[in-house]
Protein backbone atom coordinates (compact mmCIF):
# COMPACT_ATOMS: atom_id res chain seq x y z
CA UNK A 1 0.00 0.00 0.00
CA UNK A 2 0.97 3.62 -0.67
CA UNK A 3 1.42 6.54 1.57
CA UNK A 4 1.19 6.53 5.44
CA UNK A 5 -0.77 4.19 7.75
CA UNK A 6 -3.63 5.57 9.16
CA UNK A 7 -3.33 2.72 12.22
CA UNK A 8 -0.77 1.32 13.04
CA UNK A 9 0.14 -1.88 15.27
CA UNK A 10 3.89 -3.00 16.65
CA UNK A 11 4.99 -5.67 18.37
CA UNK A 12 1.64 -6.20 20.34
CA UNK A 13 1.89 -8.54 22.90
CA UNK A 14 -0.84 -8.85 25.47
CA UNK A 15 -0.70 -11.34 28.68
CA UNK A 16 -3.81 -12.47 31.27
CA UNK A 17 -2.87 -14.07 34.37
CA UNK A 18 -5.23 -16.77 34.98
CA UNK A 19 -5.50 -18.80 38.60
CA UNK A 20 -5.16 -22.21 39.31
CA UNK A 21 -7.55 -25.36 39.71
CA UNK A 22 -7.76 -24.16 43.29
CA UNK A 23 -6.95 -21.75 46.19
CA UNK A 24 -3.15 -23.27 46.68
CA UNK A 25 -2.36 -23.20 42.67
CA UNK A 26 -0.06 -21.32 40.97
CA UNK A 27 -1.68 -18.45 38.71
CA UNK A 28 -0.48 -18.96 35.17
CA UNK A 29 -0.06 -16.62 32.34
CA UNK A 30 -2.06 -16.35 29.00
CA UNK A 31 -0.58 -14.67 26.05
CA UNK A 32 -3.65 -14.00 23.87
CA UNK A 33 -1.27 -11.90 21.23
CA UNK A 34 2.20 -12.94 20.80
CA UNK A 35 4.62 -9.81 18.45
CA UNK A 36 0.98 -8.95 16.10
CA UNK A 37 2.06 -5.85 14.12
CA UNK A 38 0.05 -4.45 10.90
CA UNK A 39 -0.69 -1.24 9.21
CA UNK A 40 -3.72 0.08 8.03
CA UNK A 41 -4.15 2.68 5.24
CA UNK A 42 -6.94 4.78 4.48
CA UNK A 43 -9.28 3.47 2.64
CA UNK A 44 -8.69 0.14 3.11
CA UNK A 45 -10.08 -2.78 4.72
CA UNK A 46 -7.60 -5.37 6.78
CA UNK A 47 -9.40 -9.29 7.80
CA UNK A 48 -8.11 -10.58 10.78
CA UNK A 49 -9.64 -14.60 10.20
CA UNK A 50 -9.14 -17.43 12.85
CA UNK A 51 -10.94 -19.57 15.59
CA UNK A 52 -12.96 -18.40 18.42
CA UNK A 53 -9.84 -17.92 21.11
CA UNK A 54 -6.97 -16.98 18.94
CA UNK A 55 -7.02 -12.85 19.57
CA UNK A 56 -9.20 -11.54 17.49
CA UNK A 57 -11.41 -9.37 19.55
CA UNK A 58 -8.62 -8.59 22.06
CA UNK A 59 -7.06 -6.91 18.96
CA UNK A 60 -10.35 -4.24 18.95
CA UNK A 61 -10.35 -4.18 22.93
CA UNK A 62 -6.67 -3.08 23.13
CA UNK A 63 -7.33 -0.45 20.04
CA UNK A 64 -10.51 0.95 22.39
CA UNK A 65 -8.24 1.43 25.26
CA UNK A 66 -10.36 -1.48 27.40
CA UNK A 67 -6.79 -3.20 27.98
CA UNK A 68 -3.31 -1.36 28.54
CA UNK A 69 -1.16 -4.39 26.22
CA UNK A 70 2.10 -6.02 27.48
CA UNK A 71 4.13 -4.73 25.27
CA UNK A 72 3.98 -2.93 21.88
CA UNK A 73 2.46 0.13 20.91
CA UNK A 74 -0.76 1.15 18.78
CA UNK A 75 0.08 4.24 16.38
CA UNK A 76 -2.74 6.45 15.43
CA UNK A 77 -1.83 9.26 13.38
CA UNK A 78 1.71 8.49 14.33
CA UNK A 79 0.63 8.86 17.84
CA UNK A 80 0.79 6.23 20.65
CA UNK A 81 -3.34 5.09 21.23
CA UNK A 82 -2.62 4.80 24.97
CA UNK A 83 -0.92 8.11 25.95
CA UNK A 84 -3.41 9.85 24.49
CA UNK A 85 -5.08 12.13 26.92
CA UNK A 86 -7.57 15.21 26.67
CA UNK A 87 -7.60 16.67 23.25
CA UNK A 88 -5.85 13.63 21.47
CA UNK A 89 -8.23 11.60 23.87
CA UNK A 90 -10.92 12.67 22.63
CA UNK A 91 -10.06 13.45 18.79
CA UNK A 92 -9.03 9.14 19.21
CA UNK A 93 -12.61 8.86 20.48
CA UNK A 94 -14.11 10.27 17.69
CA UNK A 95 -11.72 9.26 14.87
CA UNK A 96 -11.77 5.38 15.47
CA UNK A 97 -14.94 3.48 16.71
CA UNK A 98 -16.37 0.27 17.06
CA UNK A 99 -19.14 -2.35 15.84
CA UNK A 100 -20.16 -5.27 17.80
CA UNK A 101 -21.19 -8.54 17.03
CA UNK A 102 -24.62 -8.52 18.33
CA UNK A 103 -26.29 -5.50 17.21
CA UNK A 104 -29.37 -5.20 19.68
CA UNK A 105 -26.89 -5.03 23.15
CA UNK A 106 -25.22 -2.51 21.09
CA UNK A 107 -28.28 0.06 20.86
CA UNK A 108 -29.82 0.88 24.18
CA UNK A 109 -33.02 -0.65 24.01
CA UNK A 110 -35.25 2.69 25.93
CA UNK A 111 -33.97 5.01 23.56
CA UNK A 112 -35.25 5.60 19.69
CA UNK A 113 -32.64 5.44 17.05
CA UNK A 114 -32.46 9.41 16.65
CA UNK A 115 -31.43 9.43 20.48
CA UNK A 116 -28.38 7.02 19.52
CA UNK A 117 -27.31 9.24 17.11
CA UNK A 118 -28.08 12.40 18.43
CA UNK A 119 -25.84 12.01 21.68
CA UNK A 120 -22.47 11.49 20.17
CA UNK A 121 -23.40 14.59 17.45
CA UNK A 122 -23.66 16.76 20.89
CA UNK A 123 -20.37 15.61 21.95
CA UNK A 124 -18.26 15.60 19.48
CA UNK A 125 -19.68 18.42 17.58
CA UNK A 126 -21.12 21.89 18.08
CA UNK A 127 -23.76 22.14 16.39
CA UNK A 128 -27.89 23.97 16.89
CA UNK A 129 -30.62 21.70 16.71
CA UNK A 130 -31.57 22.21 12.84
CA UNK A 131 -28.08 20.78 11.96
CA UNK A 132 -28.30 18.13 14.66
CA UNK A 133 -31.05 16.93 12.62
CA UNK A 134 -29.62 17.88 8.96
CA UNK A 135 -26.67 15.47 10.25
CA UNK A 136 -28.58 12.33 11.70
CA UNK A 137 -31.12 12.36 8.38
CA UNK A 138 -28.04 12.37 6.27
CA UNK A 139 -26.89 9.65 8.45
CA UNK A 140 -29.78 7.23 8.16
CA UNK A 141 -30.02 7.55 4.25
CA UNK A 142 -26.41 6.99 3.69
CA UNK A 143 -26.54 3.51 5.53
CA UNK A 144 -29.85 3.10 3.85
CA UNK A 145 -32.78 3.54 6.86
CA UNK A 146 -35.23 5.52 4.78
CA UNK A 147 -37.14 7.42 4.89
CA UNK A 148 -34.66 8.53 7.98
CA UNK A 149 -37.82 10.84 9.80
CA UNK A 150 -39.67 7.44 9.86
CA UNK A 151 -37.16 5.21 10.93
CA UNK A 152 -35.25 7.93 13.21
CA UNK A 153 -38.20 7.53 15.59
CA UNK A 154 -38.22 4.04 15.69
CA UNK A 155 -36.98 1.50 19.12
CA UNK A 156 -34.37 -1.37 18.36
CA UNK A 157 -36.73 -3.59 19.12
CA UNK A 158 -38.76 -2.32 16.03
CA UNK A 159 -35.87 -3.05 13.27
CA UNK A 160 -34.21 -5.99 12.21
CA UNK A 161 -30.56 -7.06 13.12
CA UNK A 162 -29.75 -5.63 9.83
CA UNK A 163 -31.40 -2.14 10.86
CA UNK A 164 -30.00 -2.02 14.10
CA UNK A 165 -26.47 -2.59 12.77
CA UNK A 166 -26.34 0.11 9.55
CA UNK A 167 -28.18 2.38 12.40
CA UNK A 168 -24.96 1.54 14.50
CA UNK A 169 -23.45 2.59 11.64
CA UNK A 170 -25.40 5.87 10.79
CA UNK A 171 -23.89 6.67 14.64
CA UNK A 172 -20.34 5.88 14.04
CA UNK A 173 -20.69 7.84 10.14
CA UNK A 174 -22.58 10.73 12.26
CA UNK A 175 -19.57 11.69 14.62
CA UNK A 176 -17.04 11.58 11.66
CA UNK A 177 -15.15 7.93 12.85
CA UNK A 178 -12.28 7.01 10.10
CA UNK A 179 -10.99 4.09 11.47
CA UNK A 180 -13.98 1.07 12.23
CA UNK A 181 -13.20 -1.91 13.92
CA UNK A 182 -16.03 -3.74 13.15
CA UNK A 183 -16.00 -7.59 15.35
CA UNK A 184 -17.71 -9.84 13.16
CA UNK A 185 -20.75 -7.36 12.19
CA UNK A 186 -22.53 -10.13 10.36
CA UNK A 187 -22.18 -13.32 12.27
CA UNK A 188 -25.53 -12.57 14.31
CA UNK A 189 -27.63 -11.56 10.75
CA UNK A 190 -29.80 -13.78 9.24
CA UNK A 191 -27.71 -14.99 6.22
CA UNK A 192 -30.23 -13.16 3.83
CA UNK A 193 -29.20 -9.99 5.29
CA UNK A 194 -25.41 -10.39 5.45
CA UNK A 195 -24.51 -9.08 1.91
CA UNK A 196 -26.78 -5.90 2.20
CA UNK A 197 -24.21 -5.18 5.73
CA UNK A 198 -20.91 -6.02 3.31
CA UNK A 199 -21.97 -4.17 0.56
CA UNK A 200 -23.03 -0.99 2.85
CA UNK A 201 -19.58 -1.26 4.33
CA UNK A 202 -17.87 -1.81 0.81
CA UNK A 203 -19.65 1.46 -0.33
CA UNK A 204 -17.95 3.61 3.28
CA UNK A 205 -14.88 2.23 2.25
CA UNK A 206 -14.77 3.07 -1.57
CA UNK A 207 -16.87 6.39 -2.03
CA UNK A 208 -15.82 7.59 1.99
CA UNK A 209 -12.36 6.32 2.14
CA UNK A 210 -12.76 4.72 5.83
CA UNK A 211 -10.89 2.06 6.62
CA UNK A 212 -11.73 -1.25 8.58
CA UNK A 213 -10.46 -3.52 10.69
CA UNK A 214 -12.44 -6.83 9.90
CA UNK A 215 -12.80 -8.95 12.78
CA UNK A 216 -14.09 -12.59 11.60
CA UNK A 217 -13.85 -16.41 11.38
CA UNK A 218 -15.79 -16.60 7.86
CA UNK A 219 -12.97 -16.68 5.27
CA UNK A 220 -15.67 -16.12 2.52
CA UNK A 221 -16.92 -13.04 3.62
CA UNK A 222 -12.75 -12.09 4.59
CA UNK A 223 -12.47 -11.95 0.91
CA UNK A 224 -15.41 -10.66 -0.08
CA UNK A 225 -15.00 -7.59 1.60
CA UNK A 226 -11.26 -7.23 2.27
CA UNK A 227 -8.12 -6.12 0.82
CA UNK A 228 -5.55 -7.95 2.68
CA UNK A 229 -6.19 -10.74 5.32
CA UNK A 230 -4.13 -11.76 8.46
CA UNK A 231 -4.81 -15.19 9.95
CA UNK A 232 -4.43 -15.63 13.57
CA UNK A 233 -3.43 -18.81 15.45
CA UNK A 234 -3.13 -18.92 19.62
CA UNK A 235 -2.76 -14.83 19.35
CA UNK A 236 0.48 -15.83 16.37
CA UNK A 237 0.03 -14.61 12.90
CA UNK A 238 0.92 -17.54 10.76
CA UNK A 239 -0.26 -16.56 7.36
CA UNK A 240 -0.85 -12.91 5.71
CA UNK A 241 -1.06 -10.58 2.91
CA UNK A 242 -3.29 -10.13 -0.40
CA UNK A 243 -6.50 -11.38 0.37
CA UNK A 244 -6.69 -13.08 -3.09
CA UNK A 245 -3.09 -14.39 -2.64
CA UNK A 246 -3.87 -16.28 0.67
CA UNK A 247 -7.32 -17.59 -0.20
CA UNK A 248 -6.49 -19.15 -3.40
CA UNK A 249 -3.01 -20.24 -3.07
CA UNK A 250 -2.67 -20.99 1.13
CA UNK A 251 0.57 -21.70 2.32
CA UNK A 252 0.59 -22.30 6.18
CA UNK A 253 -1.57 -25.83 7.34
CA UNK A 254 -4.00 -23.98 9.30
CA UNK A 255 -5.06 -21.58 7.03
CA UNK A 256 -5.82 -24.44 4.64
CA UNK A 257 -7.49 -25.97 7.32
CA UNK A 258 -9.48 -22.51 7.36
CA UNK A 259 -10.63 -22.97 4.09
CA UNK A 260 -11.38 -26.79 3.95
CA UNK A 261 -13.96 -25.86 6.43
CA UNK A 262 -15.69 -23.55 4.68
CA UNK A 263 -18.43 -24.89 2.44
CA UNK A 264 -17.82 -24.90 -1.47
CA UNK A 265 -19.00 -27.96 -3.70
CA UNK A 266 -15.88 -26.98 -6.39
CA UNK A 267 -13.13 -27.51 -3.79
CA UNK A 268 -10.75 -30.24 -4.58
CA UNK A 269 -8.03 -31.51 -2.79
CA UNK A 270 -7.84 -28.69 0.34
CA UNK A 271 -11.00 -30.62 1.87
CA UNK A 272 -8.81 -33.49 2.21
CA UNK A 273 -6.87 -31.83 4.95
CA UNK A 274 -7.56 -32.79 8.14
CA UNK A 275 -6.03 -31.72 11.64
CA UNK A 276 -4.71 -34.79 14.28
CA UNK A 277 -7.75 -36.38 15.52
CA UNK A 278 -6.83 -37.23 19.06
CA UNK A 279 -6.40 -33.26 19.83
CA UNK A 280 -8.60 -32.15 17.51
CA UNK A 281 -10.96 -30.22 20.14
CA UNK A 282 -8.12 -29.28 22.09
CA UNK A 283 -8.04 -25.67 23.77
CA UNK A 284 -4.93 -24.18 22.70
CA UNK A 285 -3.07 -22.40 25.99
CA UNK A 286 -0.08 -20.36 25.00
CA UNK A 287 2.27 -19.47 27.98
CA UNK A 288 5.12 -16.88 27.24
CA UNK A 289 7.79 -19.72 27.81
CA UNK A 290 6.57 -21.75 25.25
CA UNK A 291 9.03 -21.82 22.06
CA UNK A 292 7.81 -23.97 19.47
CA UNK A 293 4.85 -23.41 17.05
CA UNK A 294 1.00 -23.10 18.56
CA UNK A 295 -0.43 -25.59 16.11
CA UNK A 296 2.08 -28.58 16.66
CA UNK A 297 0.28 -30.64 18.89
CA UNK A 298 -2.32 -30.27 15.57
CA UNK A 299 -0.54 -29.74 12.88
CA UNK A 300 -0.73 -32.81 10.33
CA UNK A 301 2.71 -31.89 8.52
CA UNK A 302 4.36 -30.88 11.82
CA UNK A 303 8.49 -31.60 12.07
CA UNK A 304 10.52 -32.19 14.78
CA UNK A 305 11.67 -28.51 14.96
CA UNK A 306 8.30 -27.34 15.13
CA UNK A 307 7.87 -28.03 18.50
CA UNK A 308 11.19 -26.28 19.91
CA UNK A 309 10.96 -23.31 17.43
CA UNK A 310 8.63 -20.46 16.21
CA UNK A 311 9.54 -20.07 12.74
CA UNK A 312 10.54 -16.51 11.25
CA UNK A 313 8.46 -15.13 8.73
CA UNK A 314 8.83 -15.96 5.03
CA UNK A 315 7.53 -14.29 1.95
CA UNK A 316 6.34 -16.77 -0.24
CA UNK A 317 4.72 -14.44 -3.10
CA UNK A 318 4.53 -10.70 -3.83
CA UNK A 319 2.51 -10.06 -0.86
CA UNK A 320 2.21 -12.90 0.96
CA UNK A 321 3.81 -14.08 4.15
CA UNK A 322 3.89 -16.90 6.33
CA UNK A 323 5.27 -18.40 9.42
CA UNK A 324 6.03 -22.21 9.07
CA UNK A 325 8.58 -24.74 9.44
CA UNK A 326 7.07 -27.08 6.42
CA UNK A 327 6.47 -24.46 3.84
């Protein structure tokens, strides 16, 4: 990508301590992200694909500032995300927001949809009550809830999952937000409905020039939507880069594994693949003194250095990268 990142993440590391089986045990640490860095441009869209577990949404809670990481930095602007204070605070606040999976917690259920959208307007920008209104029409029609004076007035309870998320939407386009970090937007939509959501954000991204950080485990909507994809293991990235380039010609096992589980009647030989079955429901638990690869104890191709070595990243295309022993 040209020019300057418009996000930027280095080196993030992020441990939980977790207690024991019981009072006398010894608490234990969790890395959920082990050395994740990426750069997002404007105007761009970035997947972040894996399992329930590997990271993924502790990626968007670090960026919101619900979690101080371990080590590395977030770069917004060029500026560190968490020494940010009053002005910069605030300008963060408005410049990079947030979409959550389920789309009805999201919305407070007492208030109408104008209320959602009105409240961050009065925060974030000064404005009388005629352009209040100008702002939060202009809202709901660009996201598509039209006519916006009818559906302005309306409860979450009275819209579809669909609504509710492009009027989460309308609120996060309303206050000006560049950056979205949107945590699998479309997992909790009826499958009917899913598309309309891509497209809408497809449209933000190309005619608006936001950019998104694409939290999923669907790698068929990852490429649908996105530009380049990262694929997460145990909080490791194993496999990234084009989108195109890692869907269609996948390097590292478990991103093949990724994609063998993903329906698709033309598939040949990557359904054949198949992780170990006596672990195969195993909970991965990373631990900082861990050395070897996450996915040996399920890796079918693993070698013996696997399991005493993370490997170093290779590229293995124009813009493609991975992180394995075998490849």
């Amino acid at each position: 990508m040209s020019g300057n990142p418009i996000f930027s993440v280095k080196n993030l590391v992020m441990d939980f301590s977790i207690s024991g089986k019981n009072f006398f045990s010894k608490q234990q640490t969790l890395r959920a992200l082990n050395d994740v860095s990426f750069d997002i441009y404007p105007g761009e869209s970035l997947a972040v694909v894996g399992e329930s577990g590997c990271g993924k949404s502790t990626i968007c809670r670090i960026a919101m500032r619900f979690y101080n990481p371990t080590s590395g930095k977030m770069l917004f602007d060029g500026g560190d995300v968490h020494a940010f204070s009053g002005d910069e605070l605030r300008k963060y606040r408005q410049k990079v927001q947030m979409i959550f999976q389920d789309p009805f917690s999201s919305l407070n259920p007492l208030h109408s949809i104008y209320y959602h959208l009105k409240r961050p307007i009065e925060l974030y920008h000064k404005c009388d009550k005629i352009e209040t209104k100008k702002r939060m029409d202009e809202a709901l029609s660009l996201v598509g809830l039209v006519p916006p004076e009818e559906q302005g007035k309306k409860f979450p309870h009275q819209l579809s999952g669909g609504q509710r998320q492009r009027a989460f939407l309308a609120r996060i386009l309303a206050i000006g937000a560049d950056v979205i970090f949107a945590d699998e937007p479309t997992s909790m939509l009826d499958v009917s409905i899913r598309l309309g959501v891509l497209n809408l954000m497809n449209k933000l991204k190309k005619d608006m020039g936001k950019s998104f950080l694409y939290i999923t485990h669907d790698i068929a909507t990852a490429r649908y939507f996105a530009d380049r994809i990262i694929v997460l293991y145990s909080g490791h990235m194993v496999e990234w880069g084009d989108v195109d380039s890692v869907v269609l010609n996948p390097k590292h096992p478990y991103t093949r594994l990724l994609i063998s589980a993903a329906p698709d009647p033309e598939r040949d030989g990557l359904a054949k693949l198949d992780v170990k079955e006596d672990v195969e429901n195993e909970v991965s638990f990373w631990t900082p003194e861990k050395k070897g690869c996450p996915f040996y104890n399920r890796c079918p191709v693993a070698l013996e250095i696997c399991s005493i070595s993370f490997p170093d990243e290779k590229m293995v295309g124009d813009n493609q990268f991975v992180r394995c022993h075998y490849v």
